[in-house]
N, C-alpha and C. Protein backbone atom coordinates (compact mmCIF):
# COMPACT_ATOMS: atom_id res chain seq x y z
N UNK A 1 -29.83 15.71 -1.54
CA UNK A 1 -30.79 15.84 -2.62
C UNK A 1 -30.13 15.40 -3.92
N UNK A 2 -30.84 14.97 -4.69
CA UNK A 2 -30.41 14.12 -5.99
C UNK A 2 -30.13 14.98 -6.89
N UNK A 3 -29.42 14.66 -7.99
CA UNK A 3 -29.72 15.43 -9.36
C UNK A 3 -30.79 15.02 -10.01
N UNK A 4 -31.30 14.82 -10.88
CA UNK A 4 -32.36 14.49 -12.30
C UNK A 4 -31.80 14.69 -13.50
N UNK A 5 -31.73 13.60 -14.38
CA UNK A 5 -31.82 14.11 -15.74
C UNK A 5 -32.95 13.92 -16.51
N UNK A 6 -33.13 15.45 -17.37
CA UNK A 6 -33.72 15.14 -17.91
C UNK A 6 -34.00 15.50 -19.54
N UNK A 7 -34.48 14.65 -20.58
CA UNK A 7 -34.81 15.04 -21.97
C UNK A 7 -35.86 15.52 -22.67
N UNK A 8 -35.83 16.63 -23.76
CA UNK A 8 -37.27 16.52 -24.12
C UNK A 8 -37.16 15.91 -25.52
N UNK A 9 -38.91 15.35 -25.45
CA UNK A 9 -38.89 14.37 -26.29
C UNK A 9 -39.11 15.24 -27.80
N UNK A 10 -39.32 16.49 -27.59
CA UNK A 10 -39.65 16.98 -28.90
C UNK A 10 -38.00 17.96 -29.59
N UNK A 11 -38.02 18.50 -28.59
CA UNK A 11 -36.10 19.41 -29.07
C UNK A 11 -34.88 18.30 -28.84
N UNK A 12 -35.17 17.50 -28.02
CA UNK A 12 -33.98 16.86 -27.69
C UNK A 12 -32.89 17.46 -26.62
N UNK A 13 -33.34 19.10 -26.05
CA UNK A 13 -32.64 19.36 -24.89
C UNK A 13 -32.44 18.11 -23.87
N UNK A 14 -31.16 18.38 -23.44
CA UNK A 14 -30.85 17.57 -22.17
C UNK A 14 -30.17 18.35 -21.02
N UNK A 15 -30.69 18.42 -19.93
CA UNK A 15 -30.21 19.02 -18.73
C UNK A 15 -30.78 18.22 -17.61
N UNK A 16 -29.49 18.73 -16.94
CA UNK A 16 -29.92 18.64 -15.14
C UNK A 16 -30.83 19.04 -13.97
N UNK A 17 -31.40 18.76 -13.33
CA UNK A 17 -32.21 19.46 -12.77
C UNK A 17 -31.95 18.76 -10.68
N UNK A 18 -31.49 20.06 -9.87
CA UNK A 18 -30.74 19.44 -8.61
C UNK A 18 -32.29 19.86 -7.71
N UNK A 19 -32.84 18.50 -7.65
CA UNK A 19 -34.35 18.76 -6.67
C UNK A 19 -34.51 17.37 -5.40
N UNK A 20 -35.73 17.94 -4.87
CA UNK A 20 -35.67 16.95 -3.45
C UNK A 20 -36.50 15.54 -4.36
N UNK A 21 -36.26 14.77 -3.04
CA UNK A 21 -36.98 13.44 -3.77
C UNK A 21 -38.49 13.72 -3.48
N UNK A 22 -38.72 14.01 -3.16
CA UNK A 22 -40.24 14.65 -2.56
C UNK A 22 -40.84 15.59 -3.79
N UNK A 23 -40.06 16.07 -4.39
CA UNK A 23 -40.81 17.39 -5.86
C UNK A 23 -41.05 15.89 -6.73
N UNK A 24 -42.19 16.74 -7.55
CA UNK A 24 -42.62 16.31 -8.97
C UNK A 24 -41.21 16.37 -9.80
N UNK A 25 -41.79 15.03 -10.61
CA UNK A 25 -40.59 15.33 -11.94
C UNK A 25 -41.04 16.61 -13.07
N UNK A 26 -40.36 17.04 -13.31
CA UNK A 26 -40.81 17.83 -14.46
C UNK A 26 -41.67 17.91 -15.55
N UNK A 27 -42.68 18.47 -16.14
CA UNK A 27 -43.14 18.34 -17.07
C UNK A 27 -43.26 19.09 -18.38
N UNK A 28 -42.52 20.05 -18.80
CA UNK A 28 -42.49 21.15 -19.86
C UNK A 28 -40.92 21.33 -19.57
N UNK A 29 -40.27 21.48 -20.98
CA UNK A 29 -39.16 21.81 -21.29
C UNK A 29 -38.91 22.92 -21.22
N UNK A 30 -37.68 23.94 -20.41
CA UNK A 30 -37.50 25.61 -20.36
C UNK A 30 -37.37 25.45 -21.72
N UNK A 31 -36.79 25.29 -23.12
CA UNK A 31 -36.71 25.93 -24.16
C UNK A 31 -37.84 25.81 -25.13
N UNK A 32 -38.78 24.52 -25.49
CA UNK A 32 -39.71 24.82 -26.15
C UNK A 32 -41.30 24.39 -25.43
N UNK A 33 -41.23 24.07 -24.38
CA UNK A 33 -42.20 23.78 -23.78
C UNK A 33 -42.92 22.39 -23.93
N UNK A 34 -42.08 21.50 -24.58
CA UNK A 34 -42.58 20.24 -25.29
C UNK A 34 -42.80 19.50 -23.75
N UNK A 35 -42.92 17.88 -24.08
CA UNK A 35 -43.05 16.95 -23.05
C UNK A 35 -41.41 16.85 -22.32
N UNK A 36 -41.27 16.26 -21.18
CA UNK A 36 -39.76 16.10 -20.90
C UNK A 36 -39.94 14.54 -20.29
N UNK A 37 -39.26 13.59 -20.53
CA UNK A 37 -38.84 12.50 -19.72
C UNK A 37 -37.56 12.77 -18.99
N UNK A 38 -37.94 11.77 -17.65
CA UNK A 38 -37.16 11.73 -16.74
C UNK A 38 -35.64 10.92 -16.79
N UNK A 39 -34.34 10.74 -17.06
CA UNK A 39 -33.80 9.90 -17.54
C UNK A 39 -33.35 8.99 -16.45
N UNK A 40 -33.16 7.59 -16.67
CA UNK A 40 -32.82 6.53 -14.89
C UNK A 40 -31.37 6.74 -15.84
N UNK A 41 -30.14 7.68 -14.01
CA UNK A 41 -29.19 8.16 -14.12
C UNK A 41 -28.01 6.78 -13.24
N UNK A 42 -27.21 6.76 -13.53
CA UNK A 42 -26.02 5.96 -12.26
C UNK A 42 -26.22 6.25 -11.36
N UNK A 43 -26.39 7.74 -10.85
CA UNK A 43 -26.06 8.13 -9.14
C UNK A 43 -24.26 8.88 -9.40
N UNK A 44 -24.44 9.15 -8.10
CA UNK A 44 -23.12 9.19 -7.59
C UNK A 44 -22.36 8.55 -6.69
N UNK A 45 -20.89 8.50 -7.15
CA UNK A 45 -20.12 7.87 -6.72
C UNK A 45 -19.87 8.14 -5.13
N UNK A 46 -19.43 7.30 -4.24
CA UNK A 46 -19.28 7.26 -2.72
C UNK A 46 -17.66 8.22 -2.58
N UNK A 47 -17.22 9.37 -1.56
CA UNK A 47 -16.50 9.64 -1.71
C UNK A 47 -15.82 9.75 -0.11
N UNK A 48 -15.17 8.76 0.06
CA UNK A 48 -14.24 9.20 1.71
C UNK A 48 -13.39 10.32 1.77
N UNK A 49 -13.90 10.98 3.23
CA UNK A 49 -13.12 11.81 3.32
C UNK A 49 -12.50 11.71 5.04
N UNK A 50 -11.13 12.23 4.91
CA UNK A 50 -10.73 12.07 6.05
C UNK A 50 -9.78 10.65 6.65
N UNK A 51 -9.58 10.26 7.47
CA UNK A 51 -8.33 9.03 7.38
C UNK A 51 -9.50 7.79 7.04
N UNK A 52 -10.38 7.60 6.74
CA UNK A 52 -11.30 7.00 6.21
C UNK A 52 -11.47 5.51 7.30
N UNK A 53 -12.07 4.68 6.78
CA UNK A 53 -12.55 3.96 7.55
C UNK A 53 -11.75 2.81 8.05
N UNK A 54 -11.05 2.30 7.16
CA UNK A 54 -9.72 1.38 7.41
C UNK A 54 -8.73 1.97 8.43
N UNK A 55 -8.34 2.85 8.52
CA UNK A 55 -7.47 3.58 9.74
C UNK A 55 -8.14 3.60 11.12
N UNK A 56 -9.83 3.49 10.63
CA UNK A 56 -10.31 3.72 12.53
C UNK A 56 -10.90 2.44 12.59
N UNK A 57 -11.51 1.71 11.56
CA UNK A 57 -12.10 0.18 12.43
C UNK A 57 -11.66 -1.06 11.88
N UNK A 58 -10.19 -0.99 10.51
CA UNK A 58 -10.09 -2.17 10.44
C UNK A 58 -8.37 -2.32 10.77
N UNK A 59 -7.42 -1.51 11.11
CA UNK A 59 -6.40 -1.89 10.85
C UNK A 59 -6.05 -2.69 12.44
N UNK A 60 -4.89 -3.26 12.49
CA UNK A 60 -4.39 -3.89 13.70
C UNK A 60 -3.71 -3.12 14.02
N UNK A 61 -4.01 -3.26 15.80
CA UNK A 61 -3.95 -2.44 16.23
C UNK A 61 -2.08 -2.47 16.98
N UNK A 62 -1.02 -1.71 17.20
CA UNK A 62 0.14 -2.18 17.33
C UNK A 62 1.57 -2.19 16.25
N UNK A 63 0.57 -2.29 14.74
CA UNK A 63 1.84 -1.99 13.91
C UNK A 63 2.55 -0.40 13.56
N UNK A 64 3.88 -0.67 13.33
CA UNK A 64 3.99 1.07 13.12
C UNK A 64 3.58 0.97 11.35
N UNK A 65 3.35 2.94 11.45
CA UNK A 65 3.08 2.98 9.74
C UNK A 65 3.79 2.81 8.62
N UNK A 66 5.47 2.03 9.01
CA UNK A 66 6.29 1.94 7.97
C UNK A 66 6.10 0.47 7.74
N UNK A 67 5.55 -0.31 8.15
CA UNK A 67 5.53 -1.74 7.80
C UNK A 67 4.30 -1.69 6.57
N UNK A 68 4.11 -2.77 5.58
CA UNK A 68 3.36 -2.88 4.33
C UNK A 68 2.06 -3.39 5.27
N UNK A 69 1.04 -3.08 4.38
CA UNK A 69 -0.30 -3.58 5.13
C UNK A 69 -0.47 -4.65 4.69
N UNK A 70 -0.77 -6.00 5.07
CA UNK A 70 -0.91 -7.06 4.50
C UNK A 70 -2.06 -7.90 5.14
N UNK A 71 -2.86 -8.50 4.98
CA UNK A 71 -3.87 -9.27 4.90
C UNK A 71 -2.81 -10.51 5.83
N UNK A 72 -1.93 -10.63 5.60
CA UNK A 72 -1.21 -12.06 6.24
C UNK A 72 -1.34 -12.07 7.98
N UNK A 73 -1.41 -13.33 8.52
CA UNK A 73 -1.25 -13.11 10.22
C UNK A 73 0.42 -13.34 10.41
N UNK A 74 0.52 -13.36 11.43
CA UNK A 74 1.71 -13.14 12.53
C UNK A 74 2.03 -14.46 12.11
N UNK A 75 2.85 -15.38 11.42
CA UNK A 75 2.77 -16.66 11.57
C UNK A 75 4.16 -16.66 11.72
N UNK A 76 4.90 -17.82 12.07
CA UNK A 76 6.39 -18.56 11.91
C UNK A 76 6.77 -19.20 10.38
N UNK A 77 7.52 -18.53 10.42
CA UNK A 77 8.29 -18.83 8.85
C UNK A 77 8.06 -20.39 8.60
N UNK A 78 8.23 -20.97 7.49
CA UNK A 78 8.46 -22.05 7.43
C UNK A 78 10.12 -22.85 7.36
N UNK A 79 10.64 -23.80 7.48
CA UNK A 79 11.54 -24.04 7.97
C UNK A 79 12.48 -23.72 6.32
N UNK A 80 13.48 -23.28 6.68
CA UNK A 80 14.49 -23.41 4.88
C UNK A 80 14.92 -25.22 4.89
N UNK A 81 15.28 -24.99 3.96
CA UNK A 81 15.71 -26.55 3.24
C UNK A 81 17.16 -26.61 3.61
N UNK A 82 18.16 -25.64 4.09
CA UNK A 82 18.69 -25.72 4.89
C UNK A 82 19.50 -26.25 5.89
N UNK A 83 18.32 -26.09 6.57
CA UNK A 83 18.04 -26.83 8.00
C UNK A 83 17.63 -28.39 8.02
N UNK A 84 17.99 -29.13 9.09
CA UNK A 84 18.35 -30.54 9.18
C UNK A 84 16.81 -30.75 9.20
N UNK A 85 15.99 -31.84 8.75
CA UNK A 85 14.82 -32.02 8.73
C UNK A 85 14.24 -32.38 10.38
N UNK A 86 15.07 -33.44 10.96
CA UNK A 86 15.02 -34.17 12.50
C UNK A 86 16.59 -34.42 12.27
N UNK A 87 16.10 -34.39 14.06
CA UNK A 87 17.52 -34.34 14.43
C UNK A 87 17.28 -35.72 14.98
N UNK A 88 18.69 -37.02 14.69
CA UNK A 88 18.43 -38.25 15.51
C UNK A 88 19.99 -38.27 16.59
N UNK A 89 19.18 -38.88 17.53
CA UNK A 89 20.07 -38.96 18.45
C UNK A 89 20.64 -40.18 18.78
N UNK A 90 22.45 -40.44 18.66
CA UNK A 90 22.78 -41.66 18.84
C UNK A 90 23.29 -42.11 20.66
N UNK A 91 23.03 -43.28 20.66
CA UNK A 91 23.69 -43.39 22.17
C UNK A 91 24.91 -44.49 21.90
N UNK A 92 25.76 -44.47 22.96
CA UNK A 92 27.01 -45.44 23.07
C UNK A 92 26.51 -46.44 23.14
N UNK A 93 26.85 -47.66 23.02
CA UNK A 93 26.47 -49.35 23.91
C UNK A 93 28.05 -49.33 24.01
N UNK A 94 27.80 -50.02 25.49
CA UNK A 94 28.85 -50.20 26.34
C UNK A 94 29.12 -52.17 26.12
């Protein structure tokens, strides 16, 4: 069930009001009985609870939990500069 806010247009009270989506909005202010508008609120924020959703349907499956999580695949390094680019192979002539 939602919250509501709401104002009146004659005192300027502002309060909350925690109702189903199904009730009427309000119409009389508890303090002077004036008109009340309804105010369009953000909502509320989404809140995970528990090892949340990345732990049960997105991580790969196989790593231990001390390695960094990374978006990267399994790939082969690229070669260092190092290393001989090709290797050529000479033969004797006899």
């Amino acid at each position: 069930m939602p919250t509501y806010e709401y104002e009146c247009i004659k005192c300027k009270y502002l309060f909350e009001k925690f109702q189903s989506m199904k009730d009427e909005s309000l119409k009389k202010c508890p303090k002077c009985r004036g008109k009340l508008r309804r105010l369009v609120g953000t909502g509320s924020g989404i809140i995970f609870k528990g090892s949340g959703f990345y732990e049960t349907d997105y991580k790969r499956k196989g790593k231990s939990s001390g390695e960094p999580k990374t978006g990267k695949t399994d790939a082969k390094p690229a070669p260092s500069s190092t290393e001989p680019k090709s290797k050529s192979t000479t033969t004797k002539k006899e």
